[in-house]
Protein backbone atom coordinates (compact mmCIF):
# COMPACT_ATOMS: atom_id res chain seq x y z
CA UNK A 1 1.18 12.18 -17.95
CA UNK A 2 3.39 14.16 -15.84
CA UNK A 3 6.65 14.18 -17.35
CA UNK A 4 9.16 12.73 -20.19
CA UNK A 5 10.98 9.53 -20.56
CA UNK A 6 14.29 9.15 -22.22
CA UNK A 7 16.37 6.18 -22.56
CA UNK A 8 19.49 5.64 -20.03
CA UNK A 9 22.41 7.75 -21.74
CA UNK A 10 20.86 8.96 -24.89
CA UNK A 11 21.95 12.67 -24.80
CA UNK A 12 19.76 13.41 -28.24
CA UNK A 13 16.90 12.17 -26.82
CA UNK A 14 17.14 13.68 -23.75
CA UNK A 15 18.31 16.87 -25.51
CA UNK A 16 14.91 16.43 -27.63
CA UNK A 17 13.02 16.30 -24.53
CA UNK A 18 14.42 19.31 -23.27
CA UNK A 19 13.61 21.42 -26.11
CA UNK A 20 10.43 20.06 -26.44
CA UNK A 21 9.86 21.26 -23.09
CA UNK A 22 11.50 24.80 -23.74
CA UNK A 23 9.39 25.49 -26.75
CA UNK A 24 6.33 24.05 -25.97
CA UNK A 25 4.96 26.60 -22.55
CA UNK A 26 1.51 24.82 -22.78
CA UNK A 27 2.89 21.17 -22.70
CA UNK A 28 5.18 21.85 -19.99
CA UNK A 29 2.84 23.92 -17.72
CA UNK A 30 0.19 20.57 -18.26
CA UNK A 31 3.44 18.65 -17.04
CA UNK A 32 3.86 20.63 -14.18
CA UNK A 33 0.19 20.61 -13.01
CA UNK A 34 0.13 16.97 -13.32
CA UNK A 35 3.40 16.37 -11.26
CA UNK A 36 2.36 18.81 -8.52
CA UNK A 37 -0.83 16.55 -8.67
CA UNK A 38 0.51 13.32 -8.48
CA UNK A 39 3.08 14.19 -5.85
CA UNK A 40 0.35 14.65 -3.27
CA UNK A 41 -0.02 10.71 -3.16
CA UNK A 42 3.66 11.14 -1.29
CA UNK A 43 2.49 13.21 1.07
CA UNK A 44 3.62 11.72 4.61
CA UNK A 45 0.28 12.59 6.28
CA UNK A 46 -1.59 10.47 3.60
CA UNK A 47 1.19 7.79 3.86
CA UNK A 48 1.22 7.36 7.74
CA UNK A 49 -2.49 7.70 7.77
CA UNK A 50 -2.10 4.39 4.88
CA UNK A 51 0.02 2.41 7.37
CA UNK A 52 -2.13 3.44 10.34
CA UNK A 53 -5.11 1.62 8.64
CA UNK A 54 -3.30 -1.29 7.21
CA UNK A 55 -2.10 -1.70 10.85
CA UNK A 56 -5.52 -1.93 12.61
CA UNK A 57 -6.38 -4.02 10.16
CA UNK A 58 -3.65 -6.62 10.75
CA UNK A 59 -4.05 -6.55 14.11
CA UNK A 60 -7.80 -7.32 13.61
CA UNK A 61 -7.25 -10.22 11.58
CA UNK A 62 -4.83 -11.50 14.26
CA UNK A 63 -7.53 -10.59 17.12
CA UNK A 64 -10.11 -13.02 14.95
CA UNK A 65 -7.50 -15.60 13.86
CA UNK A 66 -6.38 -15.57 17.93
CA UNK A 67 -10.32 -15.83 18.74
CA UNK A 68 -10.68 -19.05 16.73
CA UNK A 69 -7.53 -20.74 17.90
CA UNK A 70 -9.43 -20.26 21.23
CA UNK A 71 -12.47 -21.86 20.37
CA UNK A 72 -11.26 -24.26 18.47
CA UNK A 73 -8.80 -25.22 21.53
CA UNK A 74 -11.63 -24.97 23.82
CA UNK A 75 -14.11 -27.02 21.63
CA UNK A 76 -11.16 -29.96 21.48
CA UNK A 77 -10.53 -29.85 24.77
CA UNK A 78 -14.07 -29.84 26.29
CA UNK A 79 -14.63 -33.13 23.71
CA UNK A 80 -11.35 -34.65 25.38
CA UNK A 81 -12.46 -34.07 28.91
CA UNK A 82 -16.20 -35.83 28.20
CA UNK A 83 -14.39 -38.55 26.23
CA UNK A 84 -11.72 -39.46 29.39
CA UNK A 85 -14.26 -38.06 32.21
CA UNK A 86 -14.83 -41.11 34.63
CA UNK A 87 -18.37 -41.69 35.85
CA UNK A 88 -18.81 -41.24 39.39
């Protein structure tokens, strides 16, 4: 857990939180720790690297997908040109 929830517009409850987090150093150094934490998931090195790899791996998937249109084209039209080939 890295921080508190309070409903939309409830003051007392966000008041609450507040001084929960004012009188309580331990909880709200644990907070703190787990924010700083979770923030490094945000980092934009780690995020562009993220993209970078989803990227190749699109691209792979299209080299393949491209590779077996090919074949398949090439299969089909080899077939064709024995079916319609005239003997000589």
């Amino acid at each position: 857990m890295d921080g508190l929830l309070t409903p939309v517009g409830d003051e007392a409850a966000l008041t609450a939180a507040l001084l929960r987090l004012i009188n309580d150093d331990a909880e709200r150094e644990a907070l703190a720790c787990a924010a700083l934490k979770n923030s490094e998931r945000f980092d934009p090195a780690l995020i562009a690297e993220r993209y970078e790899q989803l990227f190749e791996r699109l691209a792979a998937r299209r080299a393949r997908l491209r590779w077996w249109c090919y074949l398949a084209t090439g299969i089909e039209g080899a077939v064709a040109s024995l079916l319609v080939r005239s003997p000589h």
